[in-house]
C-alpha atoms as a PDB file:
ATOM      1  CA  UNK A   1       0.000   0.000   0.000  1.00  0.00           C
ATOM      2  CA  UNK A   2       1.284   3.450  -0.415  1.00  0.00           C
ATOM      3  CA  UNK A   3       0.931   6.404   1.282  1.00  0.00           C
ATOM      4  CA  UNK A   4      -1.656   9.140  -0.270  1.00  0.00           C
ATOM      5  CA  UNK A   5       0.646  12.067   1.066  1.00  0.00           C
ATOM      6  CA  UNK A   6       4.229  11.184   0.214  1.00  0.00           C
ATOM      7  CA  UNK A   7       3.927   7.779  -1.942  1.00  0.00           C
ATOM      8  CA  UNK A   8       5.979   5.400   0.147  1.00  0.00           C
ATOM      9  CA  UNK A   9       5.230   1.917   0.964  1.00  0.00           C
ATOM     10  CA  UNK A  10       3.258   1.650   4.139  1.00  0.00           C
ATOM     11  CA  UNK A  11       1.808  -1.316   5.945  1.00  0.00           C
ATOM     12  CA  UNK A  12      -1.785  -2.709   4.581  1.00  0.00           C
ATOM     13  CA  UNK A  13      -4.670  -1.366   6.110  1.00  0.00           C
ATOM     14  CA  UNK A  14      -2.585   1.813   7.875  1.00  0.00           C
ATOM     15  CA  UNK A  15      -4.767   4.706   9.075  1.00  0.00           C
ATOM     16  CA  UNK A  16      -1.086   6.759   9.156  1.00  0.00           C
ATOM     17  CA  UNK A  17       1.700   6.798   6.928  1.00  0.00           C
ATOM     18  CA  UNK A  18       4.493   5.959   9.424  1.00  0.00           C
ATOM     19  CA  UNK A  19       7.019   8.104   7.366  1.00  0.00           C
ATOM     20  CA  UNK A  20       5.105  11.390   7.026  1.00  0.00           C
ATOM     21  CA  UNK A  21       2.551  10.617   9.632  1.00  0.00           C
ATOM     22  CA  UNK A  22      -0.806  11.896   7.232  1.00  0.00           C
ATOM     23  CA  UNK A  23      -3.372  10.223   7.024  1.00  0.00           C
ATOM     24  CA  UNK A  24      -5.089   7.871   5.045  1.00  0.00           C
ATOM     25  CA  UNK A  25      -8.330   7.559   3.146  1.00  0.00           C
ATOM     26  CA  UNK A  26     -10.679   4.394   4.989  1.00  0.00           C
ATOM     27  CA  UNK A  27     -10.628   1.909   1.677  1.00  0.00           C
ATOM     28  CA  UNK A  28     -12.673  -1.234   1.412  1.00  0.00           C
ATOM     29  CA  UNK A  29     -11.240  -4.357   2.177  1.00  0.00           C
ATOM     30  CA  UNK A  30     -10.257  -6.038  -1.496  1.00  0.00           C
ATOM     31  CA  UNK A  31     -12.610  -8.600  -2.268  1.00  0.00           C
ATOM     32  CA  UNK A  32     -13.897  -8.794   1.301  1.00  0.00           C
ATOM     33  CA  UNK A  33     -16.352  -7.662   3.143  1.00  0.00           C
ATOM     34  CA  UNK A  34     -16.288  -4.042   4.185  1.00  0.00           C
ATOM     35  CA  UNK A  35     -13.563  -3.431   7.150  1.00  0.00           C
ATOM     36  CA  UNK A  36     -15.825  -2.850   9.959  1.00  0.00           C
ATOM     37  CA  UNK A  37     -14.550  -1.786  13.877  1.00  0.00           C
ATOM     38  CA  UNK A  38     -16.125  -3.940  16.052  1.00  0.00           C
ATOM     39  CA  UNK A  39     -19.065  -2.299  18.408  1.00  0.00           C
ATOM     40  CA  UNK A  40     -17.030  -0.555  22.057  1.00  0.00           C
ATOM     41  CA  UNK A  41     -17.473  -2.423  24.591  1.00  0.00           C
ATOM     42  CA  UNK A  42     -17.607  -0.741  28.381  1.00  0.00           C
ATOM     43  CA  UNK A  43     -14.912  -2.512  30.372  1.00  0.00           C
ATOM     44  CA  UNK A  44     -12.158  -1.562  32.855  1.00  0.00           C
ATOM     45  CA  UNK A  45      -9.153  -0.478  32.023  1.00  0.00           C
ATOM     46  CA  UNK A  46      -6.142  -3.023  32.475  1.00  0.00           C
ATOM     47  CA  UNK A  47      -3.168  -0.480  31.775  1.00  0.00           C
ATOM     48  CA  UNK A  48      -4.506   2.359  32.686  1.00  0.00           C
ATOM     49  CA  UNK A  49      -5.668   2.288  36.248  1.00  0.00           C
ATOM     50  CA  UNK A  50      -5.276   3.831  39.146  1.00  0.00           C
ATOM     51  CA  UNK A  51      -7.608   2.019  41.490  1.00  0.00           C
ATOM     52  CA  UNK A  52      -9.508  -0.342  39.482  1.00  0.00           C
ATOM     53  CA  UNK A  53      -9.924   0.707  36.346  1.00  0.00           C
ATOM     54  CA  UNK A  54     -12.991   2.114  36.390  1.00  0.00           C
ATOM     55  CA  UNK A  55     -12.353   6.073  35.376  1.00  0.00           C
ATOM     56  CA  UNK A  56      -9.946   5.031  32.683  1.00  0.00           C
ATOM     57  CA  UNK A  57     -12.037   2.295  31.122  1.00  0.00           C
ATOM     58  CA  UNK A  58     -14.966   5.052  31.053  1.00  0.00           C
ATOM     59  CA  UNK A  59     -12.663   7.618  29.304  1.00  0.00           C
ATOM     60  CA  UNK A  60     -11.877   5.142  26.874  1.00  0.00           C
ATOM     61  CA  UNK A  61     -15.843   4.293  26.071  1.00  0.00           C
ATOM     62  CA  UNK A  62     -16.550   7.970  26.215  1.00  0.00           C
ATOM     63  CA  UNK A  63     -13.306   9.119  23.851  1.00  0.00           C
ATOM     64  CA  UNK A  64     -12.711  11.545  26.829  1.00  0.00           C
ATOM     65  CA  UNK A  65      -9.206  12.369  29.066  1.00  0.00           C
ATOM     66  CA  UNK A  66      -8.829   9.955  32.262  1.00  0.00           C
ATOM     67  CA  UNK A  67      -8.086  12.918  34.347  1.00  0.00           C
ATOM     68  CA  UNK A  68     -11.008  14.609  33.329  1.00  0.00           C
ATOM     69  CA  UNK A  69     -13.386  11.746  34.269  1.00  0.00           C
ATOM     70  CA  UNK A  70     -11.467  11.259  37.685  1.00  0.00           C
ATOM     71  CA  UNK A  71     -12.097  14.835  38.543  1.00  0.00           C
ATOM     72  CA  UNK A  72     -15.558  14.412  37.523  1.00  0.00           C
ATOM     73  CA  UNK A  73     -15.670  11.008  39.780  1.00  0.00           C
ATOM     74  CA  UNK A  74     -14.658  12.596  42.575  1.00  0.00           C
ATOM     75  CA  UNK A  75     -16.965  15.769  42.328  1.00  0.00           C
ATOM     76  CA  UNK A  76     -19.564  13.191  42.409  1.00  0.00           C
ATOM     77  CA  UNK A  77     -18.385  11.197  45.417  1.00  0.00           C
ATOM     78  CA  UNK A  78     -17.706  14.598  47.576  1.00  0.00           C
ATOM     79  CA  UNK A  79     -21.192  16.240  46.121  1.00  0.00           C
ATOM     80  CA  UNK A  80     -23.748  13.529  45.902  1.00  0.00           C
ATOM     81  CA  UNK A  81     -22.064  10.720  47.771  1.00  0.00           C
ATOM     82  CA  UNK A  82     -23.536   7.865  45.748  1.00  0.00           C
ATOM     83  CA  UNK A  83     -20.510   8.084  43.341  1.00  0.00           C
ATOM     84  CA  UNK A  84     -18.237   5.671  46.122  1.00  0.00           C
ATOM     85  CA  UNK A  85     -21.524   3.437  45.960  1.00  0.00           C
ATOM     86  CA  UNK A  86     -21.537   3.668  42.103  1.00  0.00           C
ATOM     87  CA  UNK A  87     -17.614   3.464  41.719  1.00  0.00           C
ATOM     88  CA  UNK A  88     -17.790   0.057  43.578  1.00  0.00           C
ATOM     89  CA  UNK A  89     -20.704  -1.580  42.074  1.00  0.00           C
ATOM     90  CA  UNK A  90     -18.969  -0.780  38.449  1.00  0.00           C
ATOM     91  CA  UNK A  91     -15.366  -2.194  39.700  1.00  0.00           C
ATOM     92  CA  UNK A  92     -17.566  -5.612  40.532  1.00  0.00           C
ATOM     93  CA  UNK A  93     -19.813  -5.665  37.544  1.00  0.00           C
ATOM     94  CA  UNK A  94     -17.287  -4.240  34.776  1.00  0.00           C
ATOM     95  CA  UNK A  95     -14.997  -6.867  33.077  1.00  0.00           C
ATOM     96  CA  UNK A  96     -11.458  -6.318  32.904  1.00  0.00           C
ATOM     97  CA  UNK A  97     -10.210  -5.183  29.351  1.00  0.00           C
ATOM     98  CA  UNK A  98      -7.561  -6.977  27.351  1.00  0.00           C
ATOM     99  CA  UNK A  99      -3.900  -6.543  28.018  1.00  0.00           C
ATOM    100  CA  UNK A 100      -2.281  -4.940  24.604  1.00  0.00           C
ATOM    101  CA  UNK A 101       0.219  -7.832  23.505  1.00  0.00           C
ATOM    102  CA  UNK A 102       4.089  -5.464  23.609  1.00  0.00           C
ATOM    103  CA  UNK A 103       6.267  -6.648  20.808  1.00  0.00           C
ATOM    104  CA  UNK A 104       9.345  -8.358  22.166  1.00  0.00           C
ATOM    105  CA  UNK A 105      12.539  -6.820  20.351  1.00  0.00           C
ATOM    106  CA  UNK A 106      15.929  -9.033  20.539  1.00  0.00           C
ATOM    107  CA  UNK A 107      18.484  -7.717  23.005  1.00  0.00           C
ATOM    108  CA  UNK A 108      20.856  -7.210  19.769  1.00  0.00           C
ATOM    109  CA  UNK A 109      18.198  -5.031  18.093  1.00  0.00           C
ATOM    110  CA  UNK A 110      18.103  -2.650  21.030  1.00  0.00           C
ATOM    111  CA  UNK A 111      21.978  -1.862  21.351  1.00  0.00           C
ATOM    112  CA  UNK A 112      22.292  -0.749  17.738  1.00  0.00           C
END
């Protein structure tokens, strides 16, 4: 695939061009059906936590800043009071979200 921007090769199915970092028109899958993201689903955060997961995992769902949504979480606990009770029932009912799989580079690959 090349990039639209700067017409180097690029990795299949890029939404960047990893060279000149534009990016790229949303194309059909060749001779398959059409490339679809699969639905959100609400879950807790497994990198991103700080007690269980619960703010970031929300952020995530809501394509909002963790910090924001903690500040917000505790406005709610200090204000109303319920948000403890709500915080708690969400950490128990809430799965846990995948861990992202890191790419393991060779000790000789680092050093150069």
């Amino acid at each position: 695939m090349l990039c639209s921007s700067c017409q180097k090769e690029i990795a299949q199915g890029s939404k960047f061009c990893c060279n000149c970092g534009a990016r790229q028109p949303d194309v059909a899958c060749a001779g398959a059906p059409p490339c679809v993201a699969p639905p959100k689903r609400l879950m807790r955060s497994s990198t991103d936590k700080k007690i269980g997961g619960v703010c970031a995992g929300l952020a995530d769902y809501f394509d909002l800043d963790p910090t924001l949504v903690r500040v917000l979480w505790l406005l709610a606990i200090f204000c109303a009071g319920t948000g403890l009770l709500a915080y708690v029932i969400l950490w128990i009912v809430l799965p846990l979200g995948p861990t992202p799989v890191r790419a393991c580079v060779p000790p000789s690959a680092a050093q150069v």
